[in-house]
Protein backbone atom coordinates (compact mmCIF):
# COMPACT_ATOMS: atom_id res chain seq x y z
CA UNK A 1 64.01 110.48 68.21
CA UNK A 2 62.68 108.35 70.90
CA UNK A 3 64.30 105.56 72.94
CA UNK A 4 60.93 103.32 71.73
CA UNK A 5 57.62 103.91 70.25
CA UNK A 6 55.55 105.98 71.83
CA UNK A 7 52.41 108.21 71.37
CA UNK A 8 48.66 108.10 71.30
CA UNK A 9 46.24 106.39 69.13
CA UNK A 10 44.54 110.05 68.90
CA UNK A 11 47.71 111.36 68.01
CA UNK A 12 48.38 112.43 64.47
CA UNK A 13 51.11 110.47 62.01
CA UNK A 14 52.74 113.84 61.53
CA UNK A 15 52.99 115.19 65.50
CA UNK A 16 55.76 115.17 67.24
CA UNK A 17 56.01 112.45 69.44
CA UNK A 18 57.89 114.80 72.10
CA UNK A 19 56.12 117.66 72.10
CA UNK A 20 53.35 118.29 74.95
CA UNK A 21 49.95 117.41 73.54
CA UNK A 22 47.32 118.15 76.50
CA UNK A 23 49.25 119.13 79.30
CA UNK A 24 50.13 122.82 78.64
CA UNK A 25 49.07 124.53 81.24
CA UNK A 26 51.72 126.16 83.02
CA UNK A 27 50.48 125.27 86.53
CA UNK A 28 49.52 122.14 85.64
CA UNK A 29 53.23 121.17 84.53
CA UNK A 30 54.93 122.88 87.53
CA UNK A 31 52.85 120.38 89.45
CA UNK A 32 53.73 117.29 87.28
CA UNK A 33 57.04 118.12 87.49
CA UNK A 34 57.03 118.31 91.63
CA UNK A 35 56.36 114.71 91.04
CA UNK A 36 59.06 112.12 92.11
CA UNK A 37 59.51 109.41 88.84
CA UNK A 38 58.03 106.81 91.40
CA UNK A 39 54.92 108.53 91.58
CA UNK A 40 54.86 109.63 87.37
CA UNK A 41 55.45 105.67 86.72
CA UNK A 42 52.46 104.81 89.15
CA UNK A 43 50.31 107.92 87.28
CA UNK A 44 50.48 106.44 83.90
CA UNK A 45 49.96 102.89 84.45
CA UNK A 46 46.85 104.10 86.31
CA UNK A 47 45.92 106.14 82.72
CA UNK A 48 47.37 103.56 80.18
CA UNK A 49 45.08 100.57 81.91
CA UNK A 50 42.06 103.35 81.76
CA UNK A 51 43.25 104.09 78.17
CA UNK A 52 43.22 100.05 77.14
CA UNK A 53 39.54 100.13 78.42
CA UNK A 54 38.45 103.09 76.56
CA UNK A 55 39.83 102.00 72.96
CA UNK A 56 37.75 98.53 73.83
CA UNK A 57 34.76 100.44 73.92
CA UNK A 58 35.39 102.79 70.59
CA UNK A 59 36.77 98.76 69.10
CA UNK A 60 32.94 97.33 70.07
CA UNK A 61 31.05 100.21 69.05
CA UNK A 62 32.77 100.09 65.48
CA UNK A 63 31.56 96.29 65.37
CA UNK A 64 28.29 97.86 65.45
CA UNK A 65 27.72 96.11 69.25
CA UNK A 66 25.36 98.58 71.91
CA UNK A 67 28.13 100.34 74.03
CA UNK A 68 28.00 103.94 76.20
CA UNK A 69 30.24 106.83 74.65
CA UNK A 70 33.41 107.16 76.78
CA UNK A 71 36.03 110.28 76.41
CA UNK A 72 38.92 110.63 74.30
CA UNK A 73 42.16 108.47 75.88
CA UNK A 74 44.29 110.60 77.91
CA UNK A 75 47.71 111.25 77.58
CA UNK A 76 50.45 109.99 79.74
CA UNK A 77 52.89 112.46 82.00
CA UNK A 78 56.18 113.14 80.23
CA UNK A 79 59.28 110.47 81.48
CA UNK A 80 62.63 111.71 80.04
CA UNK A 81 64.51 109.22 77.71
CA UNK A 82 67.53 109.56 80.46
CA UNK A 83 65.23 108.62 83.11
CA UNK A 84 64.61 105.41 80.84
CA UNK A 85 68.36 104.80 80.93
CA UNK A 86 68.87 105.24 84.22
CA UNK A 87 65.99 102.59 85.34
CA UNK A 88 67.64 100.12 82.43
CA UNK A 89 71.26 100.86 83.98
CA UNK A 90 70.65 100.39 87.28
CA UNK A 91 69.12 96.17 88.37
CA UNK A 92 67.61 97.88 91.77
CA UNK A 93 65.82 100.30 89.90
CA UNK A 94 64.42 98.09 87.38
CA UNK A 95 63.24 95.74 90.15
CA UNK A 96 61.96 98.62 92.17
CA UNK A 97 59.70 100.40 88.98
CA UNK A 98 59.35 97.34 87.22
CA UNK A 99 55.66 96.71 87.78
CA UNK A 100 54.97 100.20 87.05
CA UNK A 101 56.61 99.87 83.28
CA UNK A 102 54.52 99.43 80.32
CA UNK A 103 55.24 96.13 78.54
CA UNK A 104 57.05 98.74 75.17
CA UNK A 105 59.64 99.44 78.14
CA UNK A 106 60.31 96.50 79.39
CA UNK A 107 61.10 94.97 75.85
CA UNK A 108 63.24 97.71 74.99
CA UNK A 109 65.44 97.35 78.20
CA UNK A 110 65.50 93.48 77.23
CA UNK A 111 66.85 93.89 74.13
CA UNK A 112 68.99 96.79 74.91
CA UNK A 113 70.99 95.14 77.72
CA UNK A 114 71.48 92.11 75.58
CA UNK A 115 72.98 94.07 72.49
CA UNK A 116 75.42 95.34 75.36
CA UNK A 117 76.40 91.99 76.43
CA UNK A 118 76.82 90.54 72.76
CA UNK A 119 79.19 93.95 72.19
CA UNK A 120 81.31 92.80 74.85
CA UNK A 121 81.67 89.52 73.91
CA UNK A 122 83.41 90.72 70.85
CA UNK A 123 85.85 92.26 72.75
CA UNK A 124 89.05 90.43 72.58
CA UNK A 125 90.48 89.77 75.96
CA UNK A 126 94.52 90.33 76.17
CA UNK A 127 96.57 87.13 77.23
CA UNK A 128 97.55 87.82 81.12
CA UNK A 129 100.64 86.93 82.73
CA UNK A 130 101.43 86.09 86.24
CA UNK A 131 101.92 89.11 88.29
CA UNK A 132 104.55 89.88 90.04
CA UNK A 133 104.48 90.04 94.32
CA UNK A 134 107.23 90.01 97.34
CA UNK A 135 106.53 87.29 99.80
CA UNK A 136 105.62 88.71 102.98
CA UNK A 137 106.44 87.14 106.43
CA UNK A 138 102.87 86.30 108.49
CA UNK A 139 104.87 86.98 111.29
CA UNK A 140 106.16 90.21 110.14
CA UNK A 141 105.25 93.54 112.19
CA UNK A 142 107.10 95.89 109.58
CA UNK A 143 105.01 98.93 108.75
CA UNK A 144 102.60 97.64 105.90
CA UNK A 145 103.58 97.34 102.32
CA UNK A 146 100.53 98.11 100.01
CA UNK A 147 98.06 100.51 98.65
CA UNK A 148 94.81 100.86 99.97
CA UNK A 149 92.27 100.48 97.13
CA UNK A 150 90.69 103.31 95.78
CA UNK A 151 87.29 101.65 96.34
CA UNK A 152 88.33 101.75 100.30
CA UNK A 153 88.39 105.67 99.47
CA UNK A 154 85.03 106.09 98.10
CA UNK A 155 83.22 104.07 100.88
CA UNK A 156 85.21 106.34 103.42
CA UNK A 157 83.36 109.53 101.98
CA UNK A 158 79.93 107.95 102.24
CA UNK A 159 80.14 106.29 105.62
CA UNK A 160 81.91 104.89 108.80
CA UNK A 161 84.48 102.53 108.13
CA UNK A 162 84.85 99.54 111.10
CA UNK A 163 88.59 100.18 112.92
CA UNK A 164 88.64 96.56 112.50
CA UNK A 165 89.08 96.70 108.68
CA UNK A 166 92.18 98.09 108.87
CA UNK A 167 94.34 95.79 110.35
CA UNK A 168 97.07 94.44 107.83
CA UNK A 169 95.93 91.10 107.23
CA UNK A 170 92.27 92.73 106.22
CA UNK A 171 93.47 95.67 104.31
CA UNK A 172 96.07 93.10 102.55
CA UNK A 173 92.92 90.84 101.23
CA UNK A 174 90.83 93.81 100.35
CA UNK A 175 93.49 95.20 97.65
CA UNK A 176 94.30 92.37 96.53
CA UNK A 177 89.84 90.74 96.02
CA UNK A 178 88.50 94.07 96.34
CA UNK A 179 86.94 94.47 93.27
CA UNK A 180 84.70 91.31 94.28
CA UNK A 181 83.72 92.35 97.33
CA UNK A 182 79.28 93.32 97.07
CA UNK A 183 78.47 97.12 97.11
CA UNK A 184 75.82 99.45 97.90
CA UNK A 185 73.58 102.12 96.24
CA UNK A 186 74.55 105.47 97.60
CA UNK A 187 72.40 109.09 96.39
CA UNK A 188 74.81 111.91 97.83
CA UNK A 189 72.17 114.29 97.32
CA UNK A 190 68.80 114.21 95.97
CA UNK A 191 69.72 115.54 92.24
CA UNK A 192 72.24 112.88 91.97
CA UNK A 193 71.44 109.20 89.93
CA UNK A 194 73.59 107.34 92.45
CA UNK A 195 76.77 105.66 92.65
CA UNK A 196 78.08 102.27 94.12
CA UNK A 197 80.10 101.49 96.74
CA UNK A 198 81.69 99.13 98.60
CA UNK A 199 79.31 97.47 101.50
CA UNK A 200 80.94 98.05 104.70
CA UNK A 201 78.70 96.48 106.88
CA UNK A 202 78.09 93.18 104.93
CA UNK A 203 82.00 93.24 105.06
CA UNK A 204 82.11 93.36 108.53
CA UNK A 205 79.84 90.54 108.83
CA UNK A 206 82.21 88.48 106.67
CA UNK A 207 85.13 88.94 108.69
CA UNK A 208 82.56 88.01 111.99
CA UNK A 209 82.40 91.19 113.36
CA UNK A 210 78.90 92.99 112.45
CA UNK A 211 77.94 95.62 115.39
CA UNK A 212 80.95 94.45 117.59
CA UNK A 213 82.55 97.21 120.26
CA UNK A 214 85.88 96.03 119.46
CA UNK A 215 85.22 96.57 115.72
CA UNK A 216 87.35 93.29 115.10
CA UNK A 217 89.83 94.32 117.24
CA UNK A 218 89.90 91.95 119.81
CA UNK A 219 92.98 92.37 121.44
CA UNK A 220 95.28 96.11 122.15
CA UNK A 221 97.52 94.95 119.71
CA UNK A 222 95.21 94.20 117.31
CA UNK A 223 94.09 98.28 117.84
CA UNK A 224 97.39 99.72 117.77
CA UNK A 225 97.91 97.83 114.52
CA UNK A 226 94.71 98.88 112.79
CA UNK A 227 94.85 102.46 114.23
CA UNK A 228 98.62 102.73 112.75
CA UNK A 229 96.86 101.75 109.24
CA UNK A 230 93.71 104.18 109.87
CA UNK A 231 96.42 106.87 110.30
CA UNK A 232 98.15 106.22 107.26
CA UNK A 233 95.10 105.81 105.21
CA UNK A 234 93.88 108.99 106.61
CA UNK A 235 97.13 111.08 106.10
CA UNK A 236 96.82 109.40 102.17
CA UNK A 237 93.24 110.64 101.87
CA UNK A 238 93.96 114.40 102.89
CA UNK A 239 97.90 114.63 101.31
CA UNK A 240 97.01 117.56 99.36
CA UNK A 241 95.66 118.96 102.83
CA UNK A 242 98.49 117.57 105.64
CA UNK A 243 96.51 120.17 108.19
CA UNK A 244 92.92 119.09 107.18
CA UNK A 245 90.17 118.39 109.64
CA UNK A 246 90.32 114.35 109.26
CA UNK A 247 93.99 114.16 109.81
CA UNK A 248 94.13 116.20 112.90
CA UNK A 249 91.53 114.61 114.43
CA UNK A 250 93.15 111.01 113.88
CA UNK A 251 96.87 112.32 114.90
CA UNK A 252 95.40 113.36 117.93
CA UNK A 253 93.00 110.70 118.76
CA UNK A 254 95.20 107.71 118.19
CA UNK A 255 98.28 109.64 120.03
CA UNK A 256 95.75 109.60 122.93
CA UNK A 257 94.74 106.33 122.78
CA UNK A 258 98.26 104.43 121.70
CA UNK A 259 100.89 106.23 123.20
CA UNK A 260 100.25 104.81 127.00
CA UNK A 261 100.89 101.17 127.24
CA UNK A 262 99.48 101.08 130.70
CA UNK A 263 95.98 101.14 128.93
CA UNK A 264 96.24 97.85 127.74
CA UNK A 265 95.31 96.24 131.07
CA UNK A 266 91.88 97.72 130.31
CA UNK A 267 91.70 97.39 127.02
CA UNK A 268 88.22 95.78 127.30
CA UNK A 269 86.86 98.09 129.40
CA UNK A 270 87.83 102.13 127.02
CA UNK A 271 87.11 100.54 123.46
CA UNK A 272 83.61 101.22 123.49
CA UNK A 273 84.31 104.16 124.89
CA UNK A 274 87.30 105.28 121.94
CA UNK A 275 84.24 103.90 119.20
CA UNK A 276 82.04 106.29 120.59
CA UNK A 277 84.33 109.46 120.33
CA UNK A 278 85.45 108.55 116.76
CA UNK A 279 81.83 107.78 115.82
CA UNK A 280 80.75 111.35 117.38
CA UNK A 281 83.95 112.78 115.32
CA UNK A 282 82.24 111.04 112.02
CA UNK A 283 78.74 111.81 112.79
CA UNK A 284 78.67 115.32 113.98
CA UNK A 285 81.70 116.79 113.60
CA UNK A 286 82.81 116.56 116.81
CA UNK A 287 86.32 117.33 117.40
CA UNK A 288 89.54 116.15 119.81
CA UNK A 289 89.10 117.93 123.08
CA UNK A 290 91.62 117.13 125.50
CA UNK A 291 89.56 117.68 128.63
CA UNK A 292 86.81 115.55 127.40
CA UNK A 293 89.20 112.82 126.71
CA UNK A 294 90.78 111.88 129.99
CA UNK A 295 87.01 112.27 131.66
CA UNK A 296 86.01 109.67 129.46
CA UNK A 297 89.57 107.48 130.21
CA UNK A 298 89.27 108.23 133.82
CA UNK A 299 85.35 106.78 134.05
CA UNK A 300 86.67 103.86 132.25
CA UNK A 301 90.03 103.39 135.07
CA UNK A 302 87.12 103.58 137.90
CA UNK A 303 85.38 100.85 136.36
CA UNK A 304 88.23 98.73 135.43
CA UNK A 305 89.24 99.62 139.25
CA UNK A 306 85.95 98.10 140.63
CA UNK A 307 85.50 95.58 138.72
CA UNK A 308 88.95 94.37 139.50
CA UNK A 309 87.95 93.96 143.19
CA UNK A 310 84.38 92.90 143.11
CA UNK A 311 85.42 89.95 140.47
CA UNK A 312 88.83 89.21 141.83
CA UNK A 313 88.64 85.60 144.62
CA UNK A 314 89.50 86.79 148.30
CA UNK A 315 91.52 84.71 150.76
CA UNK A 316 89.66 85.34 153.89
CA UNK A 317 86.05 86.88 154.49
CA UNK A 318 86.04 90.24 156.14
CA UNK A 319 83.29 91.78 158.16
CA UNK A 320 82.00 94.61 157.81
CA UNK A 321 82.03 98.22 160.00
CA UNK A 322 79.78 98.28 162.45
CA UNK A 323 79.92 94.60 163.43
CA UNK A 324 80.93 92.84 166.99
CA UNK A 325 84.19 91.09 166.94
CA UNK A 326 86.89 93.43 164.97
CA UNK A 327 89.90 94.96 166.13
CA UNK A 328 90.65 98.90 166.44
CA UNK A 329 93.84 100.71 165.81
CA UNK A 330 95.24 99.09 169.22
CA UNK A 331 94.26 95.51 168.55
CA UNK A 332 91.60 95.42 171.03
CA UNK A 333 87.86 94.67 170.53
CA UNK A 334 85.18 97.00 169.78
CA UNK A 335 81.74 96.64 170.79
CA UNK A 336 79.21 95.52 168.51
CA UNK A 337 77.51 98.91 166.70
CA UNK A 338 80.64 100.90 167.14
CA UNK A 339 81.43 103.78 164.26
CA UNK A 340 84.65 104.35 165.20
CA UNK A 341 86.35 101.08 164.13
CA UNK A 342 88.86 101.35 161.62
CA UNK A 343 87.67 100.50 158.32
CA UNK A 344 89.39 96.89 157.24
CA UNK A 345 91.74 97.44 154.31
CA UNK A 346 89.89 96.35 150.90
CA UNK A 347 89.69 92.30 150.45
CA UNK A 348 89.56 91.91 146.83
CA UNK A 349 85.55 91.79 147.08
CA UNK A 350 85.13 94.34 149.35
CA UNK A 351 84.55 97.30 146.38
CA UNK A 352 81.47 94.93 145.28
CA UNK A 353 79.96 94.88 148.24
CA UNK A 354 80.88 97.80 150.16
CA UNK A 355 79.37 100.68 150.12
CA UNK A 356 81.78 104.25 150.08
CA UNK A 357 79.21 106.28 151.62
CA UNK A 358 77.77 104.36 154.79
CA UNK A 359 80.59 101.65 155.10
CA UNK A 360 77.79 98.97 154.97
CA UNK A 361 78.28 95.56 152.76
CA UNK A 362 75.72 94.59 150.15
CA UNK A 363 75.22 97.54 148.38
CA UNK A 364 77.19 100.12 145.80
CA UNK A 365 76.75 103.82 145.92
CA UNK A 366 74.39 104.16 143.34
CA UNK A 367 72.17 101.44 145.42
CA UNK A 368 72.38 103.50 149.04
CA UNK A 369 68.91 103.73 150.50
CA UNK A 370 68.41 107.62 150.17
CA UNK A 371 66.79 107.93 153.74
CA UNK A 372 70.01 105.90 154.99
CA UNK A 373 72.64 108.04 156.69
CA UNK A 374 76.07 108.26 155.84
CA UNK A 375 79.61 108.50 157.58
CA UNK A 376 80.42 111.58 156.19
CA UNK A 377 80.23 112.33 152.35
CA UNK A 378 76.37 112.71 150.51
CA UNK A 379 75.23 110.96 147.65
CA UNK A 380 74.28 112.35 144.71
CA UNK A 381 72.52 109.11 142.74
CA UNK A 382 75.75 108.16 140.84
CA UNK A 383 78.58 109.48 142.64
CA UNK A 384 79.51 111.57 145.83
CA UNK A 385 80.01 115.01 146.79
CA UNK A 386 81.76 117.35 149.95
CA UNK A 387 78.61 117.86 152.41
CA UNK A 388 79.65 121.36 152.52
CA UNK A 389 80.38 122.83 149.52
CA UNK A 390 78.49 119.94 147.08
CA UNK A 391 82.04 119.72 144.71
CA UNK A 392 82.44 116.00 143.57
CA UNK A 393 84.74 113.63 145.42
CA UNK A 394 86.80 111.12 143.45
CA UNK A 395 85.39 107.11 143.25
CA UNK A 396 88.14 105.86 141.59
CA UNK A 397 90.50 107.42 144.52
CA UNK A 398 88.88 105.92 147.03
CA UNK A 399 88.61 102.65 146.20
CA UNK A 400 92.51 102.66 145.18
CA UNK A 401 93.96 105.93 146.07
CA UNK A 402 96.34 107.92 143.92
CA UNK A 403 98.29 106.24 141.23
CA UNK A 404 102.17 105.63 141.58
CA UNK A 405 104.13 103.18 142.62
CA UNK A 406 103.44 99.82 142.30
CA UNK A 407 100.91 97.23 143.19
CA UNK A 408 96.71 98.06 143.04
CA UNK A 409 98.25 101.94 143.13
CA UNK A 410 99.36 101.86 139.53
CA UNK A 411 95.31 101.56 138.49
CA UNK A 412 94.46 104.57 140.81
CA UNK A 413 93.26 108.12 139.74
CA UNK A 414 95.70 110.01 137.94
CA UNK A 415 95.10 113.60 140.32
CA UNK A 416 94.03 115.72 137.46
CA UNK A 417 90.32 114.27 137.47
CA UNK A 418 89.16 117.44 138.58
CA UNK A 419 87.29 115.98 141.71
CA UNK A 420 87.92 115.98 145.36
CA UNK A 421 90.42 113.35 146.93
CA UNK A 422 89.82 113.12 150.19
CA UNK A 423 88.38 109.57 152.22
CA UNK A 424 84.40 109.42 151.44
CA UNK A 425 84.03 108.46 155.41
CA UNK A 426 85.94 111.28 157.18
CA UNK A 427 86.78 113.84 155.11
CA UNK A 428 90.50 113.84 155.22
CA UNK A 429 93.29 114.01 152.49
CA UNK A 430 96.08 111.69 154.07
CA UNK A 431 94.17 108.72 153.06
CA UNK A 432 91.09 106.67 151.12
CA UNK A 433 88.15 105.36 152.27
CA UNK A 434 89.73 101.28 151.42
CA UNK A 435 93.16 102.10 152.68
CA UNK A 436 92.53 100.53 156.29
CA UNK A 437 93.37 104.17 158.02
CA UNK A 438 90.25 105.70 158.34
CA UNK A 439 88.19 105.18 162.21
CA UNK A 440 84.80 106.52 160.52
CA UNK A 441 84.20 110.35 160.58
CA UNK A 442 80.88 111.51 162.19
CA UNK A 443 78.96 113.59 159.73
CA UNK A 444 79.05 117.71 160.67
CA UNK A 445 76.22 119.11 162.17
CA UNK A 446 73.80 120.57 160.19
């Protein structure tokens, strides 16, 4: 039995509706049913307005008026009665075939949907009472107290979920107006009719932080607190797998990411840089490598470190090597051009404007003149390397030296970079090229 009235005017009273009238052909259907339900819908409008034309012409010729002979009506490609249901069930599929629908379909889905709704008005709705809920302290920073909603769940399987979202005053308002928040159309595979689920993005916008770095984390503590969340949510997800593949990757990523307090003081500069690795983790697979890791953290120390000197205010100009006037290691003057000055100990500008390989202010590494000659170490475009042996020699070292101790030093390389450390103008090990020690090494003949 049909969903609606359907059939041919050429069509016998006593022929099955359902069964295939002209299209038998067995090629002919494989290639009707390659078709996507977009392009069947688009098919038979084209044959049903051709159709409407040619029983006009068989309705004027029976009034006896002069008329050409036109062919029997053709019949219409074959759309399942669940196809039907799934168009009426779903408002962006009905708005999306709609003009493609004959006007018998549209009237059934009208009257359909509204027997629904009067069915569920006669449902009688069960007097609520006022839930009960512990009052939680705003200020609190106990471990969280709730369920994550299982709709948080389903939008974790079919995309990335903003860090942001899981700090405890968003997670907090999702369970408890979840159910209200707008959702999605989702096809995990192309035999599937779809499924809904929550809009992440449009969420993100609401709490004013669409496409953001920080992923509405502004501050470290902010990420520590969300991350602490992620890693429960996570652990919840997988707890009839403790060793699966998400949960070791989050252990291990937010261990390396919140168990060193000293990161906070560049906070600003390693969160794009910890979005990027979780993205690559989400979007192909990519696991936690150590090694990778602290490359990544020890890029984002360098630029902290330089951008800590070129932005910080100095008290007193310093001029640069290779100018008159300035004092060598025995406090008398040099002559003007000299290369075997001491190099000034870095002013709190001098990283901006000084370059590591010729010693010259107004330029960065990346910026030296490539027919310029240099003090000692080459440049390779972005960074340096040993003139002998071409192995790469440490930025982040040289503009702050080894880390320890306290003062600038506790924002220096870590020694386990894997690069050289040894001064950028001389070549030795005792010392960096901003510590104030080095006289200028000549460059070794060639």
């Amino acid at each position: 039995m049909p969903l609606f009235p359907r059939g041919s005017s050429l069509r016998p009273n006593d022929c099955d509706p359902q069964r295939r009238k002209t299209h038998k052909n067995a090629a002919t259907i494989a290639l009707l049913e390659k078709l996507t339900l977009e392009e069947r819908l688009k098919t038979n409008l084209e044959i049903e307005n051709r159709n409407t034309l040619k029983r006009q012409t068989k309705l004027k010729k029976a009034r006896g008026e002069d008329v050409a002979d036109m062919s029997d009506t053709a019949s219409l490609i074959t759309i399942r009665d669940d196809e039907f249901e799934t168009i009426r069930k779903s408002p962006d599929l009905y708005d999306r075939f709609k003009p493609f629908l004959p006007s018998c379909v549209i009237e059934w889905i009208s009257k359909k949907n509204a027997e629904e709704k009067a069915a569920d008005k006669d449902v009688p709705v069960e007097h609520s009472f006022a839930p009960t809920v512990q009052t939680i302290d705003c200020d609190s920073i106990t471990p969280a107290s709730f369920k994550y909603p299982p709709e948080l769940f389903l939008a974790a399987k079919h995309g990335y979920i903003p860090l942001g979202l899981f700090h405890t005053s968003r997670i907090r308002l999702l369970a408890s107006v979840g159910a209200n928040h707008n959702t999605r159309h989702v096809y995990p595979d192309t035999t599937s009719k779809g499924i809904r689920v929550w809009d992440v993005i449009g969420m993100a916008k609401s709490f004013g932080f669409d496409d953001d770095d920080f992923e509405g984390c502004p501050t470290y503590n902010h990420f520590i607190d969300a991350m602490s969340n992620l890693t429960d949510f996570i652990e919840e997800w997988e707890k009839n797998n403790s060793n699966g593949p998400h949960s070791q990757f989050i252990f291990a990523h937010s261990a390396f990411w919140c168990k060193d307090h000293e990161l906070i003081d560049f906070y600003h500069i390693w969160k794009k840089t910890e979005k990027a690795l979780h993205l690559d983790w989400h979007n192909q697979n990519l696991g936690f490598d150590k090694h990778t890791y602290r490359d990544k953290l020890q890029q984002c120390r360098t630029r902290y470190a330089i951008d800590q000197l070129g932005t910080a205010t100095s008290s007193s100009s310093s001029r640069g090597p290779g100018r008159d006037s300035r004092r060598d290691d025995r406090g008398d003057s040099s002559s003007r051009g000299s290369r075997h000055t001491r190099f000034p100990k870095s002013s709190a500008r001098d990283a901006d404007v000084c370059c590591l390989l010729c010693g010259e202010r107004g330029h960065r590494i990346s910026k030296h003149p490539k027919d310029s000659p240099t003090l000692w170490a080459k440049g390779n475009g972005k960074g340096m390397q040993h003139p002998s042996n071409g192995k790469s020699i440490c930025i982040s070292f040289n503009v702050l030296g080894l880390r320890g101790g306290r003062g600038p030093n506790q924002r220096g390389c870590s020694g386990d970079c894997g690069n050289l450390h040894i001064c950028s103008y001389c070549g030795k090990d005792d010392h960096h090229a901003f510590s104030g020690k080095c006289g200028g090494g000549q460059r070794p003949s060639k």
